[in-house]
Protein backbone atom coordinates (compact mmCIF):
# COMPACT_ATOMS: atom_id res chain seq x y z
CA UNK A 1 133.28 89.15 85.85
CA UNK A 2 130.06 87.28 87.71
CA UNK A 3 128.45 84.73 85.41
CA UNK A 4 124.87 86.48 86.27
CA UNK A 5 127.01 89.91 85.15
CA UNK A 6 124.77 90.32 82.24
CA UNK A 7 121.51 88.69 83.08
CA UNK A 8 118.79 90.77 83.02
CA UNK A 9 116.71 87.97 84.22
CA UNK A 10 118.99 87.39 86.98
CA UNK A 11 119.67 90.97 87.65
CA UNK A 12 115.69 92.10 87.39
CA UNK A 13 114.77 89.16 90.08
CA UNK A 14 117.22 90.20 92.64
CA UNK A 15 115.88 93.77 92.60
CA UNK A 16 112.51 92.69 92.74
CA UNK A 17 113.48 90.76 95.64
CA UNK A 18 115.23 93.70 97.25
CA UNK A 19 112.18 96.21 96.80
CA UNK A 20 109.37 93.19 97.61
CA UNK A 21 111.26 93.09 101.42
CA UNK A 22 111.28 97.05 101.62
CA UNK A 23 107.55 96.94 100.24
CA UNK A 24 106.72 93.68 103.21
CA UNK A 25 108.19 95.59 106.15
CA UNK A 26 105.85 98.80 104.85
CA UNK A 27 102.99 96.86 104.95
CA UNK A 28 103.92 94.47 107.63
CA UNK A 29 102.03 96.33 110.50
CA UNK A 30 98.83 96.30 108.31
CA UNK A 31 98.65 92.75 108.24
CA UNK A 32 97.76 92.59 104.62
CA UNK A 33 100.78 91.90 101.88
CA UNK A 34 101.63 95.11 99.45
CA UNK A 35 99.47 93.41 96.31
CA UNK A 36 96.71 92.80 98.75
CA UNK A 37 97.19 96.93 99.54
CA UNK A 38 97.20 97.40 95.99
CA UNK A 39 93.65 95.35 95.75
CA UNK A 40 92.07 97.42 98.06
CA UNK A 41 93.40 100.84 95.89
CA UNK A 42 91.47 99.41 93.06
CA UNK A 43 88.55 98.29 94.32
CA UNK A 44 88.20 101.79 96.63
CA UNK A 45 90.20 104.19 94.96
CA UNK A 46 89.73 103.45 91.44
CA UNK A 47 86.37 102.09 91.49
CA UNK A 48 86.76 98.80 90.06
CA UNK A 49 84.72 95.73 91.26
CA UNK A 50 84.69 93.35 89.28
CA UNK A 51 87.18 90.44 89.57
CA UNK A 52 88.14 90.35 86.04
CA UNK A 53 88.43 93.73 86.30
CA UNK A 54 90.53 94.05 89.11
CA UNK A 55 93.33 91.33 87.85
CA UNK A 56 93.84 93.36 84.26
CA UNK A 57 94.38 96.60 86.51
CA UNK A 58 96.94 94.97 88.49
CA UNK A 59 97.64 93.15 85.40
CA UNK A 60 97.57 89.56 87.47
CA UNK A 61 95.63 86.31 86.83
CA UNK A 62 92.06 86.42 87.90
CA UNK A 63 92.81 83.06 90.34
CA UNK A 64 95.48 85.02 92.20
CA UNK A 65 93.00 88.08 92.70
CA UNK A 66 90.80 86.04 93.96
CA UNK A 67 92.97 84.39 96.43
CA UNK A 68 93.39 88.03 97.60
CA UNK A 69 89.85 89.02 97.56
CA UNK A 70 89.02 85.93 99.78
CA UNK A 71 92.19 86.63 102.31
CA UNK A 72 90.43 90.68 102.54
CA UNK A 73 86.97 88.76 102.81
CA UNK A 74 88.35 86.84 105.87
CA UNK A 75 89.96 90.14 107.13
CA UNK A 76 86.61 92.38 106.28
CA UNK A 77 88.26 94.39 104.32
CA UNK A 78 85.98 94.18 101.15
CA UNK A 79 82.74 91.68 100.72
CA UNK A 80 81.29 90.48 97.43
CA UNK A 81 77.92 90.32 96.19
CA UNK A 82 76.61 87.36 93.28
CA UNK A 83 74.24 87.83 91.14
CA UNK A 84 74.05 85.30 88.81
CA UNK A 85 77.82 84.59 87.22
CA UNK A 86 78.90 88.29 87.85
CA UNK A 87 80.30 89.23 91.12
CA UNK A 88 80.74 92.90 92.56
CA UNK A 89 83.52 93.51 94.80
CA UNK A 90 82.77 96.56 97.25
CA UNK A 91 84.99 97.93 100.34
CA UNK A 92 83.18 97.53 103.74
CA UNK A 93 83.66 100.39 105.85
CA UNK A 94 86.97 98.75 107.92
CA UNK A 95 88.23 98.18 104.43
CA UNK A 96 87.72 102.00 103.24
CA UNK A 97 89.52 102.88 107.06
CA UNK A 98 92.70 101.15 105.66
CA UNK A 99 92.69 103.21 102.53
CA UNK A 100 95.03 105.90 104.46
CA UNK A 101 97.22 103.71 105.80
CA UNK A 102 97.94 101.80 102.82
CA UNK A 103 98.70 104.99 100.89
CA UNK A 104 101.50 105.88 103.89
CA UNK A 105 102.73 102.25 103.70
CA UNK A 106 103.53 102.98 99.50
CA UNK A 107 104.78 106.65 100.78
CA UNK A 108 106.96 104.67 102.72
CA UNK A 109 108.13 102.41 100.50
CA UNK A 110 108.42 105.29 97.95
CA UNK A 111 110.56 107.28 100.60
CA UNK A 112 113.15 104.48 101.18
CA UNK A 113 113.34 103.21 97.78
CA UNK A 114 114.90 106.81 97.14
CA UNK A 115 117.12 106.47 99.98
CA UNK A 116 118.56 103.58 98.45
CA UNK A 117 118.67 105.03 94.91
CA UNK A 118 118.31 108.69 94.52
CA UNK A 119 115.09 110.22 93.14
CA UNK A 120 116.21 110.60 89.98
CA UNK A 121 117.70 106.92 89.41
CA UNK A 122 114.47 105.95 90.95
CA UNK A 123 112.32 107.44 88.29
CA UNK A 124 114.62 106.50 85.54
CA UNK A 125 114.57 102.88 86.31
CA UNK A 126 110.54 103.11 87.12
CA UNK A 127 110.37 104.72 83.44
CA UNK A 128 112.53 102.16 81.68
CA UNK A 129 110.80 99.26 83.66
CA UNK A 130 107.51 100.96 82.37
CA UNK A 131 108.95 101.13 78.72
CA UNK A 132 110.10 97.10 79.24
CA UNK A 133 106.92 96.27 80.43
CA UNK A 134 104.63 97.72 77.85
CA UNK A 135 106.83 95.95 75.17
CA UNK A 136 105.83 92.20 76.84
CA UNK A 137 102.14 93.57 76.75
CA UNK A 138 102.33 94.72 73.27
């Protein structure tokens, strides 16, 4: 039996790492990394634009969104507007172009994940990883 047998720590990080290369290569062509993708959902998709916002959807720290928004900045992919201390995040058109292929670069990743595990262990495990996660945000 492995030492890291048991460890759902260990055991949870090396599936994320497995998934986080199949999610890279999906997005790899877009030049933008999958949480960058999922930025871009938000702001376009889900109408949310404010940077506060934006990090409790993705459920991330507002520093690390912003890191993000500035990378899509650079890439045109969204601009912000100040006024005052509140900022409003808003697609440019380039950025709202992307929208389709980022939503075939998750259908991607969605199709080989199931490869790998079935599409029934793949819902199972999303459904318990849902059920873990909601318990650390309780």
């Amino acid at each position: 039996m492995s030492y890291f047998e048991n460890c759902l720590y260990f055991s949870s990080n090396q599936l994320a790492r497995h998934l986080n290369k199949i999610a890279e290569a999906a997005f790899n062509e877009l030049n933008i990394t999958p949480t960058q993708g999922f930025t871009l959902i938000v702001v376009g998709e889900l109408d949310i634009h404010a940077p506060t916002e934006i990090a409790k959807a993705l459920e991330m720290k507002p520093s690390t969104i912003t890191r993000f928004l500035d990378k899509l900045e650079t890439l045109q992919y969204v601009e912000r507007t100040y006024t005052g201390r509140s900022t409003d995040v808003q697609l440019t058109s380039m950025g709202a172009h992307m929208l389709p292929a980022i939503q075939e670069a998750w259908c991607n990743i969605d199709s080989t994940i199931k490869e790998v595990f079935t599409e029934t262990l793949s819902k199972d495990l999303t459904k318990k990883l849902i059920i873990a996660n909601s318990i650390f945000n309780a």
